[in-house]
C-alpha atoms as a PDB file:
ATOM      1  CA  UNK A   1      -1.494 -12.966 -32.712  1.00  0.00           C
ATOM      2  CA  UNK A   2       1.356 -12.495 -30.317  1.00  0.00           C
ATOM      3  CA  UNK A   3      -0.015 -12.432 -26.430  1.00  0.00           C
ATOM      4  CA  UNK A   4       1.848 -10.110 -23.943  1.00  0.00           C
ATOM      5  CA  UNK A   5       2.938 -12.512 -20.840  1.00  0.00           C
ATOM      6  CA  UNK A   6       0.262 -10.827 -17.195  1.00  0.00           C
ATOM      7  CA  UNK A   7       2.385  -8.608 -15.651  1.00  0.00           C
ATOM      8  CA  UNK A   8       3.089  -9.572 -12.322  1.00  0.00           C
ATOM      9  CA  UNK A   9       3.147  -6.947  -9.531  1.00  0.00           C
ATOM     10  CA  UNK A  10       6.708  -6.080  -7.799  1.00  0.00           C
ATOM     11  CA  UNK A  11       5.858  -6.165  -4.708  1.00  0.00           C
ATOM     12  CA  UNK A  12       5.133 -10.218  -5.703  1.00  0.00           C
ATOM     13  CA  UNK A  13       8.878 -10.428  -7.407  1.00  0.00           C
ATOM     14  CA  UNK A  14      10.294  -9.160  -4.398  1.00  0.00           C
ATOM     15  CA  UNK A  15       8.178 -11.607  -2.138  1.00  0.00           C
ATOM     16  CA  UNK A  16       9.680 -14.459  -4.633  1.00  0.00           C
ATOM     17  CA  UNK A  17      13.270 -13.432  -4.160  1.00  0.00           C
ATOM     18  CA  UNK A  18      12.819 -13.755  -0.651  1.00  0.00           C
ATOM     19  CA  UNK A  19      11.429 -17.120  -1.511  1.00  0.00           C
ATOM     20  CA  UNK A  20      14.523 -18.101  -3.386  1.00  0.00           C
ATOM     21  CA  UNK A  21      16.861 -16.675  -1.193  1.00  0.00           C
ATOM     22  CA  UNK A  22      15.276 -18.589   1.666  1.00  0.00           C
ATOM     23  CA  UNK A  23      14.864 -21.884   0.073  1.00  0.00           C
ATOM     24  CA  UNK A  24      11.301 -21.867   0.526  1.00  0.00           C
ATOM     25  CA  UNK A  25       9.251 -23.557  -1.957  1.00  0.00           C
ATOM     26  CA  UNK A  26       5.673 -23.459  -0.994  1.00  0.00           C
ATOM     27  CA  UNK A  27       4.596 -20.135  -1.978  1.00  0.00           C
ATOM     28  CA  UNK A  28       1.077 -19.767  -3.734  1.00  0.00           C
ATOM     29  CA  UNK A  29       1.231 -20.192  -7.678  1.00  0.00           C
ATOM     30  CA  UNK A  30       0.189 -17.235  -9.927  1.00  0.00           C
ATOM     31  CA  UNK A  31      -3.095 -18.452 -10.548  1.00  0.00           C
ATOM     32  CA  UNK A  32      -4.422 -18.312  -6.851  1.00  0.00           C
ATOM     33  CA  UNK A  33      -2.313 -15.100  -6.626  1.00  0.00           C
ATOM     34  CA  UNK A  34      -4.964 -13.597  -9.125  1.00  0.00           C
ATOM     35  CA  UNK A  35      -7.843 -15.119  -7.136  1.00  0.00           C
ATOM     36  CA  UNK A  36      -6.159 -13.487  -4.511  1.00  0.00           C
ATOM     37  CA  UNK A  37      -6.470 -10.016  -5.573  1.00  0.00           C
ATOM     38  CA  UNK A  38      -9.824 -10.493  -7.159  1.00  0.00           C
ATOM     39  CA  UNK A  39     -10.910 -11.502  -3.616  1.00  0.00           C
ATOM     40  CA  UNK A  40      -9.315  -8.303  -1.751  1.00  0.00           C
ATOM     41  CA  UNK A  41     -10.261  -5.856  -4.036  1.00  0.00           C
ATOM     42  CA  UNK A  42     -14.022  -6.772  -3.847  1.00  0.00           C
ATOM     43  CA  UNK A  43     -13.127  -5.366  -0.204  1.00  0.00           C
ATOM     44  CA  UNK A  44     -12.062  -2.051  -0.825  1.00  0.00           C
ATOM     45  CA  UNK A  45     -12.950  -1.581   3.122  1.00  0.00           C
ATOM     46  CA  UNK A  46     -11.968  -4.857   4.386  1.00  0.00           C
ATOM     47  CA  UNK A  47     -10.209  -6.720   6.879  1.00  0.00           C
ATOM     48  CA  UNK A  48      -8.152  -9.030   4.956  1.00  0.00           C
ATOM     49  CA  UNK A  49      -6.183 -12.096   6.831  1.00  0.00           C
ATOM     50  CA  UNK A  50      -4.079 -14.795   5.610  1.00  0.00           C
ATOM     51  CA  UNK A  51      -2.804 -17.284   7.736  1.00  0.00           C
ATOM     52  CA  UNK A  52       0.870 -18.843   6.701  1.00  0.00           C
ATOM     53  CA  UNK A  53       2.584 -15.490   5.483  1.00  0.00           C
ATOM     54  CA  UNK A  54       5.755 -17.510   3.911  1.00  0.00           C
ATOM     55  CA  UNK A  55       7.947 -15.287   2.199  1.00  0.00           C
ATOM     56  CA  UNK A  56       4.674 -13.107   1.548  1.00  0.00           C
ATOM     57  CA  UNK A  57       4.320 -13.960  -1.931  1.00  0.00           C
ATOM     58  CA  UNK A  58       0.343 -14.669  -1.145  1.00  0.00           C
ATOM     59  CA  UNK A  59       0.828 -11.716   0.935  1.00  0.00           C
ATOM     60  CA  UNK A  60       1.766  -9.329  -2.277  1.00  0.00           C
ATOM     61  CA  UNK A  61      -1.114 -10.768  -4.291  1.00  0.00           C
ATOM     62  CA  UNK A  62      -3.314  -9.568  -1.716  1.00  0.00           C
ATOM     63  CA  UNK A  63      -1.513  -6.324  -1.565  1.00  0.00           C
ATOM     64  CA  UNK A  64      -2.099  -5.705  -5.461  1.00  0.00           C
ATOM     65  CA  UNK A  65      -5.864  -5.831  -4.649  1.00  0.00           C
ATOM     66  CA  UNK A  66      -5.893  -3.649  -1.350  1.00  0.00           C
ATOM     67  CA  UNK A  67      -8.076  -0.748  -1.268  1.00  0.00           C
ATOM     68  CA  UNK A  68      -6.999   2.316   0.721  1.00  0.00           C
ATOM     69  CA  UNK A  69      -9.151   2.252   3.233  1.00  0.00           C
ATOM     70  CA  UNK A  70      -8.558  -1.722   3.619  1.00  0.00           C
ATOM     71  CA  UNK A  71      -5.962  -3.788   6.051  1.00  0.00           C
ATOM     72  CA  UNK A  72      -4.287  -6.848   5.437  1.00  0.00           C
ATOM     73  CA  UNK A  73      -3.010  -8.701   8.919  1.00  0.00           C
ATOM     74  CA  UNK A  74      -0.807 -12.038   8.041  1.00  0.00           C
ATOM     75  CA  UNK A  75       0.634 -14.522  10.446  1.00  0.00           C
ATOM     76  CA  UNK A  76       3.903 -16.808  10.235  1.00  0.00           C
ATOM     77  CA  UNK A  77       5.251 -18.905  12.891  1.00  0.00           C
ATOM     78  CA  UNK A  78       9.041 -18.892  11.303  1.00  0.00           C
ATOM     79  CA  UNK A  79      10.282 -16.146  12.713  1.00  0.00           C
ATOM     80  CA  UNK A  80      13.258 -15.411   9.791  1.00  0.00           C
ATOM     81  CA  UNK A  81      10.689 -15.792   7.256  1.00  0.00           C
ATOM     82  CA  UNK A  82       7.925 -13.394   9.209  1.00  0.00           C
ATOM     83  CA  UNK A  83      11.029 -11.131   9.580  1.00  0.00           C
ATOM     84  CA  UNK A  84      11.703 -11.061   5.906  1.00  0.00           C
ATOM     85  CA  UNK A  85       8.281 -10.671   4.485  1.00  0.00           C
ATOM     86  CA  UNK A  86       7.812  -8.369   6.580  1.00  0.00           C
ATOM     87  CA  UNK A  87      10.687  -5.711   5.097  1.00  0.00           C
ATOM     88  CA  UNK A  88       8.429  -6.453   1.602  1.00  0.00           C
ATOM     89  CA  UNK A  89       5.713  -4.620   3.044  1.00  0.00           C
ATOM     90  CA  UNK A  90       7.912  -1.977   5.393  1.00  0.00           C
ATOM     91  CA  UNK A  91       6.475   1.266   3.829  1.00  0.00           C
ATOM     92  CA  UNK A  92       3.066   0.319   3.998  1.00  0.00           C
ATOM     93  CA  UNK A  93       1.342   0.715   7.611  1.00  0.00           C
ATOM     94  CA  UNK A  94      -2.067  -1.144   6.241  1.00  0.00           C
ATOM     95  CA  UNK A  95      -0.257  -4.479   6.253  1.00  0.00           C
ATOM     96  CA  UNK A  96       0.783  -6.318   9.503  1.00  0.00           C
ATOM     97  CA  UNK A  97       2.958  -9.102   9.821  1.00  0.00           C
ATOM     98  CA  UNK A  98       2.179 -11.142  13.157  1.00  0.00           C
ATOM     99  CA  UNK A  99       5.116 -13.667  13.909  1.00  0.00           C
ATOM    100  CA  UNK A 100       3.658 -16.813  15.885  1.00  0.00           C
ATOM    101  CA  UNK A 101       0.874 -19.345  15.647  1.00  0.00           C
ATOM    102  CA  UNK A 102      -2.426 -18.570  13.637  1.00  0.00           C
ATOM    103  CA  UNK A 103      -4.462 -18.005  16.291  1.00  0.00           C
ATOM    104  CA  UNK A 104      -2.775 -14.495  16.751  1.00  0.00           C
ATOM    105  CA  UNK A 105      -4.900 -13.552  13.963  1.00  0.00           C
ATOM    106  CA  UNK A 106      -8.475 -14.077  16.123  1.00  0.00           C
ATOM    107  CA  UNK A 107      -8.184 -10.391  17.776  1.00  0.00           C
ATOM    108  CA  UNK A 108      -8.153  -8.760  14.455  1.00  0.00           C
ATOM    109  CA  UNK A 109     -11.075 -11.082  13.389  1.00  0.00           C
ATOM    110  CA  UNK A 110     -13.789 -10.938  11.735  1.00  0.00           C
ATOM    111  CA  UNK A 111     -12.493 -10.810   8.157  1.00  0.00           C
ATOM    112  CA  UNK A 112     -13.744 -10.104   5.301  1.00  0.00           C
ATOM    113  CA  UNK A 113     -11.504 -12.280   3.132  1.00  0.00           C
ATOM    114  CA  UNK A 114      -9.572 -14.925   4.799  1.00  0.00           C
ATOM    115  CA  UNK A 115      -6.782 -16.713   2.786  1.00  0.00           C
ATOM    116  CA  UNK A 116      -6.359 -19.838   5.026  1.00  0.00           C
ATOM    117  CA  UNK A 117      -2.832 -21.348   3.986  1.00  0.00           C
ATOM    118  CA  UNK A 118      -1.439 -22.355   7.068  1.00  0.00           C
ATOM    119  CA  UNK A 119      -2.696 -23.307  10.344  1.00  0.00           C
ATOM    120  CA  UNK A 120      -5.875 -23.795  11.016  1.00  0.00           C
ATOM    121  CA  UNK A 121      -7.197 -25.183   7.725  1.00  0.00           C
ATOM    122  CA  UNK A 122      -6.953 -28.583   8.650  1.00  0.00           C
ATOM    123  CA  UNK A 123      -6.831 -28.548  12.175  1.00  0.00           C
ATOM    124  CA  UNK A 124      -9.766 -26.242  13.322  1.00  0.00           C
ATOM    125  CA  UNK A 125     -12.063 -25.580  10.360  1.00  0.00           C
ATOM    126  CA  UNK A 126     -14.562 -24.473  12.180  1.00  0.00           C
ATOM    127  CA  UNK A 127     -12.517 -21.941  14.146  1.00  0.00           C
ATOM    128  CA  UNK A 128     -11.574 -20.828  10.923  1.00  0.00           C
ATOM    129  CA  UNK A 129     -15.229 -20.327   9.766  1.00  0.00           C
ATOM    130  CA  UNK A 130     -16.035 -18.371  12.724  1.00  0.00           C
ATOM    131  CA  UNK A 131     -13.217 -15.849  11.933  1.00  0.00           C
ATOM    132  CA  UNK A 132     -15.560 -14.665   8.784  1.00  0.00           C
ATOM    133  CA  UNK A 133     -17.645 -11.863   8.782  1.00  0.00           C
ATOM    134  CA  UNK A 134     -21.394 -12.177   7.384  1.00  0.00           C
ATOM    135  CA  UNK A 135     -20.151 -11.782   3.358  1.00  0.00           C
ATOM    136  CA  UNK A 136     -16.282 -11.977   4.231  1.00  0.00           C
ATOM    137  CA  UNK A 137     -14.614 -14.720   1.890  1.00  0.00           C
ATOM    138  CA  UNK A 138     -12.710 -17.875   2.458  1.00  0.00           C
ATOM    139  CA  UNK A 139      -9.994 -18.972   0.071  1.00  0.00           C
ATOM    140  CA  UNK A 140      -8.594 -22.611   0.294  1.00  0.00           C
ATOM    141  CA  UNK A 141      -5.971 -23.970  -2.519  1.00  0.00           C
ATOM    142  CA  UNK A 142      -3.677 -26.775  -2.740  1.00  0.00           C
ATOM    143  CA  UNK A 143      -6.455 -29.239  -3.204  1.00  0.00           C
ATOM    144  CA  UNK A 144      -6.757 -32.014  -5.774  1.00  0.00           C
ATOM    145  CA  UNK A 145      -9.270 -31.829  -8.197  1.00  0.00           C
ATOM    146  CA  UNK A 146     -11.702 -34.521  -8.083  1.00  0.00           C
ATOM    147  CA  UNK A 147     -14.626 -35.385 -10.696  1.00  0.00           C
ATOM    148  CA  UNK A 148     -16.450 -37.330  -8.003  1.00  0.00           C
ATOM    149  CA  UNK A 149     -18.971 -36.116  -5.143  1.00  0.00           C
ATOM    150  CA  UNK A 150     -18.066 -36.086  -2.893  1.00  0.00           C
ATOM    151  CA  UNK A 151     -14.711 -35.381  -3.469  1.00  0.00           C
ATOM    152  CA  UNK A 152     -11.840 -37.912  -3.193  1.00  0.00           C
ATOM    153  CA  UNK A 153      -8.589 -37.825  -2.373  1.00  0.00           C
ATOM    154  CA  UNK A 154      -6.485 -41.004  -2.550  1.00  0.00           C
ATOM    155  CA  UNK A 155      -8.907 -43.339  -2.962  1.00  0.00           C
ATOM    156  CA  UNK A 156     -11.012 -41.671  -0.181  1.00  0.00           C
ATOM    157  CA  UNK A 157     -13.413 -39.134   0.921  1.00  0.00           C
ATOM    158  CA  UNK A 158     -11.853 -35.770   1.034  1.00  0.00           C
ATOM    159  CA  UNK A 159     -13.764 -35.392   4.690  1.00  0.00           C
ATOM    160  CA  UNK A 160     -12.111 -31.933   4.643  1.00  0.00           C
ATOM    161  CA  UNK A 161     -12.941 -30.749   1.730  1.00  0.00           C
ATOM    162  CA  UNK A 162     -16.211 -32.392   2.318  1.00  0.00           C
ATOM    163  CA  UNK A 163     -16.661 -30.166   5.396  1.00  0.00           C
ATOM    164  CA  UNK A 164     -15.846 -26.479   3.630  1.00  0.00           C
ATOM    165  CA  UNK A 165     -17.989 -27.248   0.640  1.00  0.00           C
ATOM    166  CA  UNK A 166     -21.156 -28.842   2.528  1.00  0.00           C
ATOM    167  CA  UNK A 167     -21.035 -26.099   5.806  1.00  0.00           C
ATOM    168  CA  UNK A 168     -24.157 -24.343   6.494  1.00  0.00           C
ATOM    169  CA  UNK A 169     -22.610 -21.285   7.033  1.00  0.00           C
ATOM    170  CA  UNK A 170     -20.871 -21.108   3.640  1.00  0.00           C
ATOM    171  CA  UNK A 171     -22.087 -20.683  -0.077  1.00  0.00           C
ATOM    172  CA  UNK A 172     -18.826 -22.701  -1.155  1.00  0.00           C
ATOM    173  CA  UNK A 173     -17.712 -24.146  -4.404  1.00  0.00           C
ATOM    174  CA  UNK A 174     -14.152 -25.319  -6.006  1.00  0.00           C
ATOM    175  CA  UNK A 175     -12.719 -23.843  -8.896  1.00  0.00           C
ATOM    176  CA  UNK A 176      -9.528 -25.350 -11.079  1.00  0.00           C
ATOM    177  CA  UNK A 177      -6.633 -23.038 -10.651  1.00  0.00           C
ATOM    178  CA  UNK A 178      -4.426 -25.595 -12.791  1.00  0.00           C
ATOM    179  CA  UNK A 179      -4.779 -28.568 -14.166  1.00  0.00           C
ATOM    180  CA  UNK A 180      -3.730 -30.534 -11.148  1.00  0.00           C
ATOM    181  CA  UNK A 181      -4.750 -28.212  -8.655  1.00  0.00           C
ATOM    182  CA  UNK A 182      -7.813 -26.645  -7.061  1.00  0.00           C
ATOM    183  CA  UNK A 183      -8.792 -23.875  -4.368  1.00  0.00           C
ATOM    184  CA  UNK A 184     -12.051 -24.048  -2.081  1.00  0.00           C
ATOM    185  CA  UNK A 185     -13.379 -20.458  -2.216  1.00  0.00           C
ATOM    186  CA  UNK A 186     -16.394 -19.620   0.212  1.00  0.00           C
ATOM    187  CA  UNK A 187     -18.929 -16.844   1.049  1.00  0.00           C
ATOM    188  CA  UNK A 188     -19.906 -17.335   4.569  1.00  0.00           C
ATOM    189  CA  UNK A 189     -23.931 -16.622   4.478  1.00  0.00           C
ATOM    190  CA  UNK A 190     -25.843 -13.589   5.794  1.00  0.00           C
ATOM    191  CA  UNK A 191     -28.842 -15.512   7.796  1.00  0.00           C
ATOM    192  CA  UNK A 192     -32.115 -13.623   7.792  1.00  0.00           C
ATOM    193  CA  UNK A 193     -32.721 -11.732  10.985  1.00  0.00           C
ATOM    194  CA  UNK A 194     -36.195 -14.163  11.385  1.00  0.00           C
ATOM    195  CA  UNK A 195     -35.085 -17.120   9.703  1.00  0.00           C
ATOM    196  CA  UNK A 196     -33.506 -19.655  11.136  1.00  0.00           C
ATOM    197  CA  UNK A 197     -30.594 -21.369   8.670  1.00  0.00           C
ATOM    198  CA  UNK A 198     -32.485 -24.445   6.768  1.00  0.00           C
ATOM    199  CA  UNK A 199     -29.156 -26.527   6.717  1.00  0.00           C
ATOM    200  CA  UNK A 200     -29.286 -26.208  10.283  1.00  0.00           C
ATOM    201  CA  UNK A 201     -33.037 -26.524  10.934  1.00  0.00           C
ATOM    202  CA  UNK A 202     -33.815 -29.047   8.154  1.00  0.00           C
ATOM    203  CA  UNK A 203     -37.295 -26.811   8.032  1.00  0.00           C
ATOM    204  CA  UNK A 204     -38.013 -23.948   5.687  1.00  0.00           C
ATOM    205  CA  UNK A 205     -38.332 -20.599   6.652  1.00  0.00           C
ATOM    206  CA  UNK A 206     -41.884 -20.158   9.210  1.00  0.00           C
ATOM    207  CA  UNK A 207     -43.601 -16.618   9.170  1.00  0.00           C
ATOM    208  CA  UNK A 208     -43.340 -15.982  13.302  1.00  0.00           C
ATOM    209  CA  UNK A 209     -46.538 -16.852  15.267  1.00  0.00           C
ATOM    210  CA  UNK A 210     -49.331 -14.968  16.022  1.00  0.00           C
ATOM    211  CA  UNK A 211     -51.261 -14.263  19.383  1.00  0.00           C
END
């Protein structure tokens, strides 16, 4: 039996050319594109971010998934790329492309998917946590896939992936996306409105006190 190839969405073969066009070569691989648009069509209503636009490639796969009443707000800090990812998305007003550092994204915040593929990933973590709305989703890829806990990389703790997959704010796990390659994907928890969080606490949940 013959399989037909996954038809990949145009606007994602026009993000590509401006990849090739541009020289860049770090756009996101087909397999977290489709994790991609699983995530942003789970929020037909959302606010979806992703932080290092590129040539938008990550960008379209989002766009594939985008409900109507959804937006999708992107940040690059090369200006000739931003420029050019941007004309992918021209005739479509729900999709924003900031030019600058990723911390332009914070006044659209909170999200309810965050694709985290540029800055602040490795260098504030838990800023990028605290850009997620109770339920919103956090995708991380480009890690190495490790059959140890916790996970290594080179020989040594992954202390980064480490921190996404052990945060008390997050319901996190990592799921192969090839055979050499990984993503982080997150649910940032909804805390009871009398509970305090038992990762936090280290004590279970207490009815409140009486008299």
């Amino acid at each position: 039996m013959i399989m037909a190839e996954r038809a990949v969405p145009p606007r994602v073969v026009a993000a590509e050319c401006v990849a090739s066009q541009s020289g860049f070569k770090k756009s996101c691989v087909p397999e977290v594109g489709r994790l991609l648009r699983l995530a942003a069509a789970a929020k037909p209503h959302g606010v979806i971010a992703e932080s290092g636009t590129g040539s938008g490639v990550g960008t379209a796969w989002l766009h594939s998934g985008l409900g109507a009443g959804a937006r999708l707000v992107t940040a690059e800090r090369d200006e000739e790329l931003a420029r050019r990812a941007a004309g992918v998305f021209a005739d479509d007003d729900r999709v924003s492309v900031l030019t600058g550092d990723w911390r332009l994204l914070e006044q659209h915040a909170p999200f309810d998917v965050f694709f985290c593929d540029g800055g602040g990933k490795r260098e504030d973590p838990e800023g990028v946590v605290e850009l997620l709305a109770p339920g919103g989703l956090l995708i991380l890829d480009d890690f190495t896939p490790s059959p140890h806990w916790p996970p290594r990389f080179g020989g040594e703790v992954d202390e980064l992936r480490l921190f996404y997959l052990t945060h008390p704010a997050l319901d996190a796990t990592e799921v192969l996306t090839t055979p050499n390659s990984s993503a982080v994907v997150a649910a940032r928890r909804r805390w009871p409105s009398r509970c305090e969080p038992f990762l936090i606490t280290s004590r279970a949940c207490l009815p409140p006190q009486r008299g």
